[in-house]
C-alpha atoms as a PDB file:
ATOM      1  CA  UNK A   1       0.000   0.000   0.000  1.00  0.00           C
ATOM      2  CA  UNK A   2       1.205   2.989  -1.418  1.00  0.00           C
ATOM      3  CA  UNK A   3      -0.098   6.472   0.931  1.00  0.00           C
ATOM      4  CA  UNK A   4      -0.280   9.164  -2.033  1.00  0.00           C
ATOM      5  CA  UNK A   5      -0.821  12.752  -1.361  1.00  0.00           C
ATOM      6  CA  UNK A   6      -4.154  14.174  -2.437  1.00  0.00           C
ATOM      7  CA  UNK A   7      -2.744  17.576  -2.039  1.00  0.00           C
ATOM      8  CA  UNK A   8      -0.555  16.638  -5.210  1.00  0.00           C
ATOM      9  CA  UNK A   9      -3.699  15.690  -6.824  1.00  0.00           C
ATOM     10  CA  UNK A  10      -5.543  19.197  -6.240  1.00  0.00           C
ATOM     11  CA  UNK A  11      -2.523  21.325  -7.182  1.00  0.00           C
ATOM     12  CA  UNK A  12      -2.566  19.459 -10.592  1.00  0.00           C
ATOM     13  CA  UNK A  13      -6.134  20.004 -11.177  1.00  0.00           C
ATOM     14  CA  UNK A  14      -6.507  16.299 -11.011  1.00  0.00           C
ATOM     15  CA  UNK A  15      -8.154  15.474  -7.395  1.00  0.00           C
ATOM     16  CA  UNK A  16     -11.550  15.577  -6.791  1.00  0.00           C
ATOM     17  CA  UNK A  17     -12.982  15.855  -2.959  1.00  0.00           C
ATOM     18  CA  UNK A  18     -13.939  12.602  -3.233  1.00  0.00           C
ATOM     19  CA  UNK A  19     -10.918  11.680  -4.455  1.00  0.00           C
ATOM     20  CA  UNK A  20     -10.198   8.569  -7.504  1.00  0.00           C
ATOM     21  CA  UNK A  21     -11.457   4.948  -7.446  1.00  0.00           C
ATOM     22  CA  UNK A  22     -10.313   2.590  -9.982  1.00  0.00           C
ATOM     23  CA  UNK A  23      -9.212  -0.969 -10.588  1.00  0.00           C
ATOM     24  CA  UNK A  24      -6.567  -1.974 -13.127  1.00  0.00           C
ATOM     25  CA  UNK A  25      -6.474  -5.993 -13.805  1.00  0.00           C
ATOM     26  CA  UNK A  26      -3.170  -7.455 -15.740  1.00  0.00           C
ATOM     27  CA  UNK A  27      -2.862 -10.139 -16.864  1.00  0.00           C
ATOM     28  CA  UNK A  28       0.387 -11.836 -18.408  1.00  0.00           C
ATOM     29  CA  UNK A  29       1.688  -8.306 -19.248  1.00  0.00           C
ATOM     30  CA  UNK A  30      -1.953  -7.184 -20.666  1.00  0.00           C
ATOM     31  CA  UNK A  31      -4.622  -5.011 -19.530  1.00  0.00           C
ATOM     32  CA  UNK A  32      -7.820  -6.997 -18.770  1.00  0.00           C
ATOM     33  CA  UNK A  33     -10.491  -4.669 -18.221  1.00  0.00           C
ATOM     34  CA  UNK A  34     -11.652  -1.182 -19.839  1.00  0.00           C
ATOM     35  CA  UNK A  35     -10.042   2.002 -18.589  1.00  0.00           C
ATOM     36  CA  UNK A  36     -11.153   4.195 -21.377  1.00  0.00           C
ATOM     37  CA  UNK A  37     -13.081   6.017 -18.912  1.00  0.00           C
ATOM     38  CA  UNK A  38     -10.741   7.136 -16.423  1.00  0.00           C
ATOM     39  CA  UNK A  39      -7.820   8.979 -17.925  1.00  0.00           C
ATOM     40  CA  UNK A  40      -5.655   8.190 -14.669  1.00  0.00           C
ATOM     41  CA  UNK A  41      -6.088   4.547 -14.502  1.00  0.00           C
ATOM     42  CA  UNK A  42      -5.811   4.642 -18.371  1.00  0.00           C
ATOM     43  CA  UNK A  43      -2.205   6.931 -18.172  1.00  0.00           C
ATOM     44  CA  UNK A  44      -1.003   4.584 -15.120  1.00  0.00           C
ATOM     45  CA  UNK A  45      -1.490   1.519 -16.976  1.00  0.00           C
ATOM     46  CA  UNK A  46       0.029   2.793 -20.397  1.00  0.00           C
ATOM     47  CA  UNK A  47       3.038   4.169 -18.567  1.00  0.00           C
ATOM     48  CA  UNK A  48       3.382   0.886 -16.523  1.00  0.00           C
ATOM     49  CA  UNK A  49       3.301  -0.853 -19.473  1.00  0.00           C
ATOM     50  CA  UNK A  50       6.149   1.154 -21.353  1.00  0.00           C
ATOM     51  CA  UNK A  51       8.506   0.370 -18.552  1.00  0.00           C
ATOM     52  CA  UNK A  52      10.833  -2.716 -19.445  1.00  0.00           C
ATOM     53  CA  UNK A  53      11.429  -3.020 -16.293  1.00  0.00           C
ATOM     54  CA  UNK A  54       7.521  -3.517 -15.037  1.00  0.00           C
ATOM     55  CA  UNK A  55       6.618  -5.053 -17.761  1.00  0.00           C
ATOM     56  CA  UNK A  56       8.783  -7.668 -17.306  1.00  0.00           C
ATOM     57  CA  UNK A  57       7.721  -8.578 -13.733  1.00  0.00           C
ATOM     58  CA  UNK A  58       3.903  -8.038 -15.671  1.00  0.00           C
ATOM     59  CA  UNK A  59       3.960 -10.686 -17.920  1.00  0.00           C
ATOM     60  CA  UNK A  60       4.698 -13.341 -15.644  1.00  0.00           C
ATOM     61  CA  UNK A  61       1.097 -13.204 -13.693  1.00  0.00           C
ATOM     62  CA  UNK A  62      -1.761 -11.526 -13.204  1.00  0.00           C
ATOM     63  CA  UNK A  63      -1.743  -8.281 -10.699  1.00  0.00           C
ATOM     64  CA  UNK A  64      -4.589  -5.344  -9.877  1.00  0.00           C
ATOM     65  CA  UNK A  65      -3.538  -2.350  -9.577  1.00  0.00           C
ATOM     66  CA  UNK A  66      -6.010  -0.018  -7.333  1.00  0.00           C
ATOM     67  CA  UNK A  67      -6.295   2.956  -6.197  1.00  0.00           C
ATOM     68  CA  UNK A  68      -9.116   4.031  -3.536  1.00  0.00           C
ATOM     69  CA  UNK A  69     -10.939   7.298  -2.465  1.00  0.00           C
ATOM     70  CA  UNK A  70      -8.167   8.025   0.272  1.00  0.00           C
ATOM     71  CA  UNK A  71      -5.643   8.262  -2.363  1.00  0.00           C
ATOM     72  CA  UNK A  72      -4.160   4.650  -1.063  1.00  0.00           C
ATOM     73  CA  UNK A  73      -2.575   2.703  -3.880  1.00  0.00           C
ATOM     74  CA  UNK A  74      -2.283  -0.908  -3.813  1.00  0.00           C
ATOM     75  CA  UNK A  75      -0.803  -3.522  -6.428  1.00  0.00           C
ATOM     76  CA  UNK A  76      -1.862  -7.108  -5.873  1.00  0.00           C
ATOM     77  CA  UNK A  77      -0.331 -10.327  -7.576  1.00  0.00           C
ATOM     78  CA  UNK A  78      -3.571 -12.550  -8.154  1.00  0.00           C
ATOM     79  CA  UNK A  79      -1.662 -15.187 -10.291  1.00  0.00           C
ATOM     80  CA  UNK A  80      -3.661 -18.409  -9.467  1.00  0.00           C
ATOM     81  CA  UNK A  81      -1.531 -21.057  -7.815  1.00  0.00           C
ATOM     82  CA  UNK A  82      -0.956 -23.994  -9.712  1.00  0.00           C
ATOM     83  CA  UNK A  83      -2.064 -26.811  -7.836  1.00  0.00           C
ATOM     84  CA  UNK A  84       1.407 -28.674  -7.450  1.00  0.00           C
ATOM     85  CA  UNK A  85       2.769 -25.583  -5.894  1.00  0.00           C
ATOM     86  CA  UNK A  86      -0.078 -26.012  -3.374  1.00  0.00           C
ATOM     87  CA  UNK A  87       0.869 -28.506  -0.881  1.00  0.00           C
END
């Protein structure tokens, strides 16, 4: 969990009171779900995406990528575990 200031956000012009809410799913180095709708999620994603260095960790599971109303952002790995790995 990643504490971001909101007062950053408001000097850009980019915070609302409520502040942002959005999910980003990966998976294998792709985005999953439709973020045409909120240029931030949208921006972090493609700029996540053009970093060799994220990428690479990216395409070897699936991860979300969230941000909540208290400006808290989280990344998850969701990768399913294989069933050998297990017990």
């Amino acid at each position: 969990m990643l504490e971001l200031n909101r007062i950053d956000f408001e000097r850009a012009g980019t915070g609302r009171k409520a502040g942002y809410k959005f999910l980003i799913e990966f998976a294998l180095g792709r985005t999953v779900n439709v973020l045409s709708g909120i240029p931030l999620a949208k921006d972090l994603a493609d700029t996540m995406l053009a970093d060799v260095a994220i990428k690479e960790i990216l395409v070897k599971g699936n991860y979300e990528v969230a941000l909540n109303t208290r400006f808290q952002l989280s990344i998850k790995n969701v990768t399913p575990v294989a069933p050998a790995e297990e017990a």
